[in-house]
C-alpha atoms as a PDB file:
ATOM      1  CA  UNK A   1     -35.502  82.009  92.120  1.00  0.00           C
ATOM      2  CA  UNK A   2     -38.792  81.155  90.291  1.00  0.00           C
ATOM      3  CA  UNK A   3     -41.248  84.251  90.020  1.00  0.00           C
ATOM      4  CA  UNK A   4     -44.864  82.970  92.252  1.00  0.00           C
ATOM      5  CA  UNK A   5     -48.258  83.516  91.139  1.00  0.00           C
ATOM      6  CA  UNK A   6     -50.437  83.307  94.297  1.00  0.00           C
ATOM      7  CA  UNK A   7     -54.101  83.327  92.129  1.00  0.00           C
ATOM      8  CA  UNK A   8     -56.960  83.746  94.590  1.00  0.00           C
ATOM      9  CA  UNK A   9     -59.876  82.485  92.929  1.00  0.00           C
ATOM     10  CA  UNK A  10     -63.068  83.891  92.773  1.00  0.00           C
ATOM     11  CA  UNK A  11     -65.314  81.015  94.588  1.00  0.00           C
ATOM     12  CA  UNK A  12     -68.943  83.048  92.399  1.00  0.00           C
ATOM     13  CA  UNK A  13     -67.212  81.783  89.146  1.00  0.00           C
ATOM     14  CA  UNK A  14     -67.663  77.966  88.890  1.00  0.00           C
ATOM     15  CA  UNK A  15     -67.037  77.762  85.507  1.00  0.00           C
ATOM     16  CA  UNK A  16     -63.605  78.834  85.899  1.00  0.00           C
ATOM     17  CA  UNK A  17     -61.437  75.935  86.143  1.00  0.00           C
ATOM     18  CA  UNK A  18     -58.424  77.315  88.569  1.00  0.00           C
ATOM     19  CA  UNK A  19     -56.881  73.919  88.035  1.00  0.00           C
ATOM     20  CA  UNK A  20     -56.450  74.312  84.480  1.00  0.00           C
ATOM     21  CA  UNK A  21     -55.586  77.699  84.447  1.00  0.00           C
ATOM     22  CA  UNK A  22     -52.605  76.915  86.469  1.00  0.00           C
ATOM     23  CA  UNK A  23     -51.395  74.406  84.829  1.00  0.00           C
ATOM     24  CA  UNK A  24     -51.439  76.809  81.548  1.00  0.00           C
ATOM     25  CA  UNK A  25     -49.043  78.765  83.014  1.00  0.00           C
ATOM     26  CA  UNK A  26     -46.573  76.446  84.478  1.00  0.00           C
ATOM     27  CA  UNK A  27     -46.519  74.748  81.034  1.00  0.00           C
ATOM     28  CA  UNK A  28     -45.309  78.042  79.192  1.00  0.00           C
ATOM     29  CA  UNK A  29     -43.138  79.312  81.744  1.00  0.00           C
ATOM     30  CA  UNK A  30     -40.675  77.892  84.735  1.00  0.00           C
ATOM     31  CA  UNK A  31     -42.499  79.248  87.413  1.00  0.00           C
ATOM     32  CA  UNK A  32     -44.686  78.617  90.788  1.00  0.00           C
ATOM     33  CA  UNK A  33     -48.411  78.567  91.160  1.00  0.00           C
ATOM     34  CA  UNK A  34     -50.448  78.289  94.040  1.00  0.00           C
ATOM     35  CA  UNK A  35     -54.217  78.521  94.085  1.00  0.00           C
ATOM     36  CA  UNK A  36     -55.329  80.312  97.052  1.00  0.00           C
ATOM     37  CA  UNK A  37     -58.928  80.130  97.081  1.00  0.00           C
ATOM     38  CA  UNK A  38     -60.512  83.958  97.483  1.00  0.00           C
ATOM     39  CA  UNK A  39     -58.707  86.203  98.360  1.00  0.00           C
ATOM     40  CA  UNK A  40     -60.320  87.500 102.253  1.00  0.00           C
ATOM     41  CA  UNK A  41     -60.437  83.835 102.751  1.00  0.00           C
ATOM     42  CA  UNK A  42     -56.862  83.489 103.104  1.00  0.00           C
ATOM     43  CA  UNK A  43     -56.201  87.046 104.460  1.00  0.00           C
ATOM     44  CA  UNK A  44     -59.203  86.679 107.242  1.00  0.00           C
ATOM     45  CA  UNK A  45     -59.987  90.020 108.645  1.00  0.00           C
ATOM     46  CA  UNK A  46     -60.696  90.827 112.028  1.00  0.00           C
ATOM     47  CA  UNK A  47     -63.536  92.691 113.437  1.00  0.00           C
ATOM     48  CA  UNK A  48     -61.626  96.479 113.518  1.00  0.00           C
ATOM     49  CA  UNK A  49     -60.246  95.661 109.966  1.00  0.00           C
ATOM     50  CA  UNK A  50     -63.945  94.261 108.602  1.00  0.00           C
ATOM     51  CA  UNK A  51     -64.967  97.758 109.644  1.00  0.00           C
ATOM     52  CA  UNK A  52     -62.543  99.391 107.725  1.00  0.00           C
ATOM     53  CA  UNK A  53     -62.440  97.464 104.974  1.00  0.00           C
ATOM     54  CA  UNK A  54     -66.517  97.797 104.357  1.00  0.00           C
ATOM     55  CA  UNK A  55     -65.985 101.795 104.564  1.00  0.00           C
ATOM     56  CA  UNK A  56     -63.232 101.751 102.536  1.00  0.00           C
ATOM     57  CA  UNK A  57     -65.154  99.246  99.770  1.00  0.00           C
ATOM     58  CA  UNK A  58     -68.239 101.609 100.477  1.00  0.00           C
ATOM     59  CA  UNK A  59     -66.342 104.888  99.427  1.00  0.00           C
ATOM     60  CA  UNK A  60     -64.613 102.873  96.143  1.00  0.00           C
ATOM     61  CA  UNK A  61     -68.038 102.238  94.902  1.00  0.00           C
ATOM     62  CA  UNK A  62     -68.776 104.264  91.590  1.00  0.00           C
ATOM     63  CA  UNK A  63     -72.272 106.385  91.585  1.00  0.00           C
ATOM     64  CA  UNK A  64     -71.517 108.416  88.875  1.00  0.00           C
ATOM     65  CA  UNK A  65     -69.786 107.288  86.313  1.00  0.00           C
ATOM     66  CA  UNK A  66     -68.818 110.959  84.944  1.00  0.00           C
ATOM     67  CA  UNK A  67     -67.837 112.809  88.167  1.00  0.00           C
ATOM     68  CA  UNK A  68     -65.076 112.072  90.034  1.00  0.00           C
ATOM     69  CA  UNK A  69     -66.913 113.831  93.149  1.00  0.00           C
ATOM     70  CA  UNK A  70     -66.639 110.997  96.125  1.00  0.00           C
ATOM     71  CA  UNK A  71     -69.390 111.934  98.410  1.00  0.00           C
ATOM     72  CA  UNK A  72     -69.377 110.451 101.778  1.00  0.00           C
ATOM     73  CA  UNK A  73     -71.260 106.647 101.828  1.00  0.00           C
ATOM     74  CA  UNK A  74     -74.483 106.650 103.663  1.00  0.00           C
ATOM     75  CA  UNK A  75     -74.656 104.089 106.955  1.00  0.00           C
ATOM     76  CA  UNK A  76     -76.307 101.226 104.050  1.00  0.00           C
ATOM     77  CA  UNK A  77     -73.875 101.242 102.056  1.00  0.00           C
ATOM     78  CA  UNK A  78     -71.416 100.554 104.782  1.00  0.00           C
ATOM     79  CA  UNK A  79     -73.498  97.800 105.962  1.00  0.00           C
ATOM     80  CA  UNK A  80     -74.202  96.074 102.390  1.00  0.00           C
ATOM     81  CA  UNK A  81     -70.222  95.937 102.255  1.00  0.00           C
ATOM     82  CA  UNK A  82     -69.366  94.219 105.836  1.00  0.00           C
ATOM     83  CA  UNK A  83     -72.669  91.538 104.756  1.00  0.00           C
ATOM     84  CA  UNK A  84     -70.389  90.745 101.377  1.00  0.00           C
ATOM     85  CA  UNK A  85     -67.324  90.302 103.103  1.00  0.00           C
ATOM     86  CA  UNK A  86     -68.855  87.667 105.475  1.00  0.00           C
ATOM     87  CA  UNK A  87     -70.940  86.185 103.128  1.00  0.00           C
ATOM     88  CA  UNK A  88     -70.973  84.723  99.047  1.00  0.00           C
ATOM     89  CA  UNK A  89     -73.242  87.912  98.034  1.00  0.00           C
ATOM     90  CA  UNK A  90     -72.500  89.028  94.809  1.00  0.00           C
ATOM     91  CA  UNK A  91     -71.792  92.823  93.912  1.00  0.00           C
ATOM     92  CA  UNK A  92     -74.250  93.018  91.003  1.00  0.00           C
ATOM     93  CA  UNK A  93     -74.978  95.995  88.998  1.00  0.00           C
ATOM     94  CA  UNK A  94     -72.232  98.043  91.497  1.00  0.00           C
ATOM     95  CA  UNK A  95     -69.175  99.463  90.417  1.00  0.00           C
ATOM     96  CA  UNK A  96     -66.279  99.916  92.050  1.00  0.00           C
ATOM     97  CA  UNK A  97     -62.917 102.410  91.089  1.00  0.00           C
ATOM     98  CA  UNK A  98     -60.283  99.743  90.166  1.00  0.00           C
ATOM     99  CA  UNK A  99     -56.811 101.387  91.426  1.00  0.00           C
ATOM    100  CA  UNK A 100     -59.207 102.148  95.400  1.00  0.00           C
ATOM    101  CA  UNK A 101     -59.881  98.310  95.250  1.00  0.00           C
ATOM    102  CA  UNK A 102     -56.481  97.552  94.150  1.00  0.00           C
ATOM    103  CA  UNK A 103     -55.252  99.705  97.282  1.00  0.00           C
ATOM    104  CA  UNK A 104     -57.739  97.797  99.606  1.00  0.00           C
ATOM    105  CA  UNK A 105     -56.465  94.928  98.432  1.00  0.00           C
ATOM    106  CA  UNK A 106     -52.605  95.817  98.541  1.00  0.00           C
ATOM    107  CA  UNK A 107     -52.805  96.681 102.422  1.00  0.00           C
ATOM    108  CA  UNK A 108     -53.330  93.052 103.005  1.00  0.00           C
ATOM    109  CA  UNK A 109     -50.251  91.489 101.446  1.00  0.00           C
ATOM    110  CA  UNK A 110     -47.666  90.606 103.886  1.00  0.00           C
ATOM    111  CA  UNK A 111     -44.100  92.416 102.906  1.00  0.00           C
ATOM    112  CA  UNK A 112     -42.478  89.330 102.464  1.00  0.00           C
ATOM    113  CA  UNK A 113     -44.628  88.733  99.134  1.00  0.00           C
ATOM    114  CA  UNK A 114     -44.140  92.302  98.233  1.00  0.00           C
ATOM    115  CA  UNK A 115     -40.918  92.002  95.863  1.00  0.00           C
ATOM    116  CA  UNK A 116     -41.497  91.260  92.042  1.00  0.00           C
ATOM    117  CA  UNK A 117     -40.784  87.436  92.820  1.00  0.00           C
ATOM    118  CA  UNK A 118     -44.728  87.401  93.851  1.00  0.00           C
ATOM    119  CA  UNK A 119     -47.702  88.132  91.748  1.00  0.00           C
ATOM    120  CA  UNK A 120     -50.608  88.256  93.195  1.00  0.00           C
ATOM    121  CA  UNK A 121     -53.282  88.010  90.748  1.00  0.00           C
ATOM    122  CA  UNK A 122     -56.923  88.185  92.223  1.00  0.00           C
ATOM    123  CA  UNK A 123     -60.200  86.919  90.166  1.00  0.00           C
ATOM    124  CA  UNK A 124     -62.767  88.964  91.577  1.00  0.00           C
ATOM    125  CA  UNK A 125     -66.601  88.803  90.650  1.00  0.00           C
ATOM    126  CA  UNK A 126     -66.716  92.646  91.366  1.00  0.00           C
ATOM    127  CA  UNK A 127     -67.352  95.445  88.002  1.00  0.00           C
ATOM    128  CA  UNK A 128     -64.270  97.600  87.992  1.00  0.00           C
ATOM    129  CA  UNK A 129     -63.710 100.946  86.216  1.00  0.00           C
ATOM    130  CA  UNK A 130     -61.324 103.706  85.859  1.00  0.00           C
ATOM    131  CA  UNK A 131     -60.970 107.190  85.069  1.00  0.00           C
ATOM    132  CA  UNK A 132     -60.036 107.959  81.538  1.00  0.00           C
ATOM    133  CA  UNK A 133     -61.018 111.005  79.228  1.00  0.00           C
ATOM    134  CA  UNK A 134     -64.662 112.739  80.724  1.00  0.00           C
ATOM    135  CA  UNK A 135     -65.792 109.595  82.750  1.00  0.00           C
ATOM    136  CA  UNK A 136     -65.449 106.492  84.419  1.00  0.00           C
ATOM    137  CA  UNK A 137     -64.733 103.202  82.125  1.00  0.00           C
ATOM    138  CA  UNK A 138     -65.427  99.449  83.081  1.00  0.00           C
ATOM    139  CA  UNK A 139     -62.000  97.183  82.952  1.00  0.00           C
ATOM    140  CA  UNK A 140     -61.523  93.622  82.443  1.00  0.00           C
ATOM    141  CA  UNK A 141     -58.133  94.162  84.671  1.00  0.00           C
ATOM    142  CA  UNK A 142     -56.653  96.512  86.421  1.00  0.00           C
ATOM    143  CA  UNK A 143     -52.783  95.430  86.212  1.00  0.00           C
ATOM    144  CA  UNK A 144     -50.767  96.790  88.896  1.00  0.00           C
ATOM    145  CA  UNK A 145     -50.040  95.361  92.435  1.00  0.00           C
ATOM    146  CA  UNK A 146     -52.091  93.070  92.572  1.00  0.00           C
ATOM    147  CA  UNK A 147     -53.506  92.646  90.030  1.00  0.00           C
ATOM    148  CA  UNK A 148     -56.847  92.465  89.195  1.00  0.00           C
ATOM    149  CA  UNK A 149     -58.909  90.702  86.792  1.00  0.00           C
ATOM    150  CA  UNK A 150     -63.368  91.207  86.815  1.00  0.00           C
ATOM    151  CA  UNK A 151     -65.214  88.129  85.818  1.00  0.00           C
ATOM    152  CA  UNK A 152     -68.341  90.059  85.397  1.00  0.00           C
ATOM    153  CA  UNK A 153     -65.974  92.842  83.571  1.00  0.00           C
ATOM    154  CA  UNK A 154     -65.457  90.048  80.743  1.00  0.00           C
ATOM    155  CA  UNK A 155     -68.848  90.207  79.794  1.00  0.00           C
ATOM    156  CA  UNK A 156     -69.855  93.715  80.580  1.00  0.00           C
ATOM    157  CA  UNK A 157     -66.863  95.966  79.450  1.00  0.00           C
ATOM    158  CA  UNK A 158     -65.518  94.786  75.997  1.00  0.00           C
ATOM    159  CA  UNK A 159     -68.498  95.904  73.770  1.00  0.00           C
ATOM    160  CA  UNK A 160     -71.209  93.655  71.954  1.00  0.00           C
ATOM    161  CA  UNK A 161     -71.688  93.749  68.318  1.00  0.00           C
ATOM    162  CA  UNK A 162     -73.628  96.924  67.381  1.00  0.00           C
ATOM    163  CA  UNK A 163     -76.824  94.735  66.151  1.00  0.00           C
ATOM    164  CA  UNK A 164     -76.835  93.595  70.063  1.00  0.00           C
ATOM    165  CA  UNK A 165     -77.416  96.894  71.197  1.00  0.00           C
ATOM    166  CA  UNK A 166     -79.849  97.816  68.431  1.00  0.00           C
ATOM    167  CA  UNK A 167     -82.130  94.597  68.789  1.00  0.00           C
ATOM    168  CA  UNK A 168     -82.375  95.002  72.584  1.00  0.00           C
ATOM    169  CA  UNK A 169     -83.704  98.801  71.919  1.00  0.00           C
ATOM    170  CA  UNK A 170     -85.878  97.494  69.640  1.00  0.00           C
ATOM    171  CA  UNK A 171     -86.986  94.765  72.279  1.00  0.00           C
ATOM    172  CA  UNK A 172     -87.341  97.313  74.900  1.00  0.00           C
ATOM    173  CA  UNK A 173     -89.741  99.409  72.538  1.00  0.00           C
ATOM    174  CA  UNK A 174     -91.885  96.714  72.775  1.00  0.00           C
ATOM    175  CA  UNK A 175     -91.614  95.719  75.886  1.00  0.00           C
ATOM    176  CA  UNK A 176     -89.944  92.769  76.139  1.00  0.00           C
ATOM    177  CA  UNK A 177     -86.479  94.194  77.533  1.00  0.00           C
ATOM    178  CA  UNK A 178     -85.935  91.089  79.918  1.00  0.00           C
ATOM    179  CA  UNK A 179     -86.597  88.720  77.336  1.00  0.00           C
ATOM    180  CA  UNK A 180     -84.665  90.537  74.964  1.00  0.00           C
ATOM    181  CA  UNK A 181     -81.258  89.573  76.917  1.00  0.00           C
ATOM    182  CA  UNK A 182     -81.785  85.747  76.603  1.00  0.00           C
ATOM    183  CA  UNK A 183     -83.228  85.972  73.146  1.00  0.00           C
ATOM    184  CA  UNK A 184     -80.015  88.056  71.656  1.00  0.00           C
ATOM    185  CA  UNK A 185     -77.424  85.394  74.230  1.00  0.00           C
ATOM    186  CA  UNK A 186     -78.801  82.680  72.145  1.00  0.00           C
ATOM    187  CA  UNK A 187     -78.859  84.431  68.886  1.00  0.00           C
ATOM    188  CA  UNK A 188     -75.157  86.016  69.300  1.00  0.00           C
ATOM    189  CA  UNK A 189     -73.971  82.921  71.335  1.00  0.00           C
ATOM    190  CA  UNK A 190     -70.892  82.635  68.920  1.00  0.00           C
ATOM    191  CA  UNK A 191     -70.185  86.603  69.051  1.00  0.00           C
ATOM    192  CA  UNK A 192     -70.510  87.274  72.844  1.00  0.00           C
ATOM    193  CA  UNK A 193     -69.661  85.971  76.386  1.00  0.00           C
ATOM    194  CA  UNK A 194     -72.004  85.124  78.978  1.00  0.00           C
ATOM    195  CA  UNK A 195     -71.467  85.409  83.037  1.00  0.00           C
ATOM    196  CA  UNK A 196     -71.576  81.360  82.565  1.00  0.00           C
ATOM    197  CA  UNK A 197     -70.010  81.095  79.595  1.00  0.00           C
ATOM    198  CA  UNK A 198     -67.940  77.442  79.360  1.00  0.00           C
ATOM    199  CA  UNK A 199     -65.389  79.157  77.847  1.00  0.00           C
ATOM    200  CA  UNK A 200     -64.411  81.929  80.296  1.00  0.00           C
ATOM    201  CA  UNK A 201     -61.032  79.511  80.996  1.00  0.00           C
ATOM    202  CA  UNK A 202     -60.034  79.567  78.267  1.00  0.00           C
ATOM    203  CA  UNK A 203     -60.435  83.266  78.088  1.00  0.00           C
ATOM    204  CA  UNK A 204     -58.874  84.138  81.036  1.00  0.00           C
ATOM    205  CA  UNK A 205     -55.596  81.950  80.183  1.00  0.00           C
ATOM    206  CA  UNK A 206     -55.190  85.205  77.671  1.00  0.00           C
ATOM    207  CA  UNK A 207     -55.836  87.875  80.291  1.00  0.00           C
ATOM    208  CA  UNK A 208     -53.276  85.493  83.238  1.00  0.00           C
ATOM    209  CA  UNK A 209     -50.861  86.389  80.957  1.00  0.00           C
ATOM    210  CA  UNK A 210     -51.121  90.008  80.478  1.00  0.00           C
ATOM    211  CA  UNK A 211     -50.741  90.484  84.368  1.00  0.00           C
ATOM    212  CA  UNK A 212     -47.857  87.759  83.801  1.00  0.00           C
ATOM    213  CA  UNK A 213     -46.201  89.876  80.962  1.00  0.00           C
ATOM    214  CA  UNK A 214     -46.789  93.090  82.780  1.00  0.00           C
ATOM    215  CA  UNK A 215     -45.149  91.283  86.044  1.00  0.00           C
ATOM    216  CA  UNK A 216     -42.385  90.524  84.683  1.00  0.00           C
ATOM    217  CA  UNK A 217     -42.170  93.592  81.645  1.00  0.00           C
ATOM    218  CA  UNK A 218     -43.502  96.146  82.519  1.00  0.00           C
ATOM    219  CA  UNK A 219     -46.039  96.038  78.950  1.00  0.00           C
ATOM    220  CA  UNK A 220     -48.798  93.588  79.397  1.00  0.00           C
ATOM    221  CA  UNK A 221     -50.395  94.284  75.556  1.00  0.00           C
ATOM    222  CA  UNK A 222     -49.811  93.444  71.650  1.00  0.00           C
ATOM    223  CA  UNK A 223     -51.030  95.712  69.197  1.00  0.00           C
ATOM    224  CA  UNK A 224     -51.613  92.299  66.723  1.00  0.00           C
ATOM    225  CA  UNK A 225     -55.374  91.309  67.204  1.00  0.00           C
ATOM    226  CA  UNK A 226     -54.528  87.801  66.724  1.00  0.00           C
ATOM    227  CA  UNK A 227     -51.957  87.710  69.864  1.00  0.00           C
ATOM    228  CA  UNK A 228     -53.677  86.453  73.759  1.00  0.00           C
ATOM    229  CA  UNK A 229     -51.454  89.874  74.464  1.00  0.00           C
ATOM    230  CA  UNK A 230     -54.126  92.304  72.487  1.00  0.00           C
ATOM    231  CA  UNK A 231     -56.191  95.062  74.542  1.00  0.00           C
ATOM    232  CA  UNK A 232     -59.385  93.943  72.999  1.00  0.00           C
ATOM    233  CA  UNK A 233     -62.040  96.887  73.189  1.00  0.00           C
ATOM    234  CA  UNK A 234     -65.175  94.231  71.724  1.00  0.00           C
ATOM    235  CA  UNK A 235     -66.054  91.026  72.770  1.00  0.00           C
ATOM    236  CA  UNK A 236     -65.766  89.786  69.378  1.00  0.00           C
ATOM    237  CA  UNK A 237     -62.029  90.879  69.241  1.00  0.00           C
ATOM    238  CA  UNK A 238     -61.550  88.894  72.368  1.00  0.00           C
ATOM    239  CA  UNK A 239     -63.107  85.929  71.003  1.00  0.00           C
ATOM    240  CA  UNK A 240     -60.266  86.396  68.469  1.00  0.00           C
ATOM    241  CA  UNK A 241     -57.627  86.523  70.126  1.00  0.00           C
ATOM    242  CA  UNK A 242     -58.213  84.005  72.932  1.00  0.00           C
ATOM    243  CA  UNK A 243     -60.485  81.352  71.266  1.00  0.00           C
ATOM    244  CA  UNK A 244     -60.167  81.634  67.644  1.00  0.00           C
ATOM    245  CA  UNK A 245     -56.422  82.125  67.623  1.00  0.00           C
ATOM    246  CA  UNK A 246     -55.567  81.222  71.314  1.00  0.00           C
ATOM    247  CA  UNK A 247     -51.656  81.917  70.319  1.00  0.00           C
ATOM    248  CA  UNK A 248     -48.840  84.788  70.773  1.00  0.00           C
ATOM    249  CA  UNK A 249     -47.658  86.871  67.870  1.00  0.00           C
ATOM    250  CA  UNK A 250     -43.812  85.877  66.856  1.00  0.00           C
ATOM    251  CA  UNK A 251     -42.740  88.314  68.934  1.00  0.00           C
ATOM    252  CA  UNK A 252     -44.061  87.281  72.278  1.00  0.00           C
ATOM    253  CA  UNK A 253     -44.004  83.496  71.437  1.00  0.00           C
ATOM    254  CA  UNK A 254     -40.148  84.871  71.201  1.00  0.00           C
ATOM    255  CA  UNK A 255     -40.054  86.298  74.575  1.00  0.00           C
ATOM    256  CA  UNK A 256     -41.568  83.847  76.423  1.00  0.00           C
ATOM    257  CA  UNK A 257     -39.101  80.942  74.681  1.00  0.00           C
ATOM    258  CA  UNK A 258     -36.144  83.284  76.194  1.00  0.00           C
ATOM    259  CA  UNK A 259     -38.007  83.275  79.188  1.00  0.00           C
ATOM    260  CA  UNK A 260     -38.168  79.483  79.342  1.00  0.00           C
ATOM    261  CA  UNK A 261     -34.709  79.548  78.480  1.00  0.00           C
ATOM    262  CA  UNK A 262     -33.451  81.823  81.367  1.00  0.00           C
ATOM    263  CA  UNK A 263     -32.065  84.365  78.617  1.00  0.00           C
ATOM    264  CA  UNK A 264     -34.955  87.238  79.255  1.00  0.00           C
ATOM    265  CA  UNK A 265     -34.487  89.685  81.818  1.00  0.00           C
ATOM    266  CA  UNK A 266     -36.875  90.837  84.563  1.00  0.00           C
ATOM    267  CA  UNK A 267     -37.453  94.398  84.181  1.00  0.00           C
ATOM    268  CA  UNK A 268     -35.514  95.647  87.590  1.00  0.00           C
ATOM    269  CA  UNK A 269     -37.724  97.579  89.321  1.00  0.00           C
ATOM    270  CA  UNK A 270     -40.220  96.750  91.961  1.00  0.00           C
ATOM    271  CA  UNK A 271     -43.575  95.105  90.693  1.00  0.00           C
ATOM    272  CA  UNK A 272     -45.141  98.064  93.496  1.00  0.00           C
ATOM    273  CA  UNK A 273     -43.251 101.069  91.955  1.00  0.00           C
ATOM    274  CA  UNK A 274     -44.396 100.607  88.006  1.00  0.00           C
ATOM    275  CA  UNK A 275     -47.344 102.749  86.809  1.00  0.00           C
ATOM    276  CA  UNK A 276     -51.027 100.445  86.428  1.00  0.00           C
ATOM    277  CA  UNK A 277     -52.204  99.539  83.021  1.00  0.00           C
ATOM    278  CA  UNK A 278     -55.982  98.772  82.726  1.00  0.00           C
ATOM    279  CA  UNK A 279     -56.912  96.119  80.295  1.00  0.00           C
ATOM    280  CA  UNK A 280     -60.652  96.946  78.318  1.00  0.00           C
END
């Protein structure tokens, strides 16, 4: 049978066009896709599991990002999360632990969309991190079950240029920090991506496929900068790979054709059981 993506889209990103991101996929592999609109939307919650849910969102939020003490959230915080699951308000400037999200997020699934036939790939407007080294890191994705991939973590976790950072110090010394973020967008349009950025599409085509490669492989990255497949770690390596080259090394382009072709196999183990892979 045909592997599933079930793609819950993330209703604060209009410039994503769900649509056309489908369609990408179906054209490079035989497989199903079916837009699901966000993802509490089609798993509603009922009023004991919206109270549970907001504490458990509450204690994923991030306040330190070099501690991984989790203190217990105040009575606020709880109630900030239950308004954002019944309404369209936007997480802004939080951050939340990826793989606690992920885990949220898991309990929902039904068990009959729990085998590695089904990949459930949620769009999420949320900024996710996870532990590596001394602190907490932002994460485009989180790859795992489901999979998770951050609008706002497009923009905010793969690094500017280094004259981005240094202008907007230099702007902030003269205080002019909130004009110094539109000023250095327009300057740096070409070398950055922006929360309404036209091409975030065309973008995210790159990063469907990771979760589709780790889905299905078990390896969801290329070490060739000029593959949709590479972990880029700046913004201008991801405007490489997905805009300037927008193609697979030989290798992948390989895989997938076997793929198309019914020769690949799927690695054999449960989509649930492999370990996560975070994308920068």
């Amino acid at each position: 049978m045909r592997p599933i993506i079930h793609l819950y889209a993330e209703p604060a990103c209009p410039s994503l066009d769900w649509e056309e991101l489908a369609h990408y996929l179906k054209s490079l592999l035989p497989l199903e896709v079916e837009i699901r609109g966000g993802f509490f939307t089609h798993f509603p919650l009922g009023e004991g599991e919206m109270e549970s849910l907001a504490l458990g969102f509450a204690q994923a939020k991030i306040r330190n990002p070099r501690s991984l003490e989790e203190l217990p959230p105040l009575p606020g915080e709880i109630e900030y999360e239950r308004r954002r699951l019944t309404s369209a308000t936007s997480p802004f400037g939080l951050v939340y632990h990826g793989e606690k999200v992920m885990a949220l997020l898991q309990e929902r699934l039904p068990m009959q969309e729990r085998g590695l036939r089904h990949l459930h790939l949620v769009f999420t407007n949320q900024l996710l991190a996870t532990w590596e080294g001394d602190r907490h890191h932002l994460r485009v994705a989180v790859f795992g079950f489901p999979c998770l991939i951050s609008t706002a973590g497009l923009v905010e976790a793969p690094a500017k240029p280094r004259e981005y950072y240094l202008l907007k110090q230099q702007y902030a010394a003269l205080g002019m920090a909130d004009a110094a973020v539109i000023g250095l967008e327009q300057e740096l349009q070409d070398r950055i991506l922006r929360y309404d950025d036209p091409r975030m599409t065309e973008v995210m085509k790159g990063y469907a496929m990771q979760a589709l490669f780790y889905h299905l492989s078990g390896d969801p990255f290329c070490a060739d900068p000029q593959c949709r497949l590479f972990n880029a770690h700046w913004q201008e390596e991801v405007i490489a790979a997905q805009l300037k080259s927008g193609r697979f090394c030989p290798a992948h382009q390989g895989k997938i054709e076997e793929w198309q072709h019914g020769e690949g196999e799927l690695a054999n183990n449960t989509a649930m059981a492999r370990p996560q892979a975070t994308s920068h």
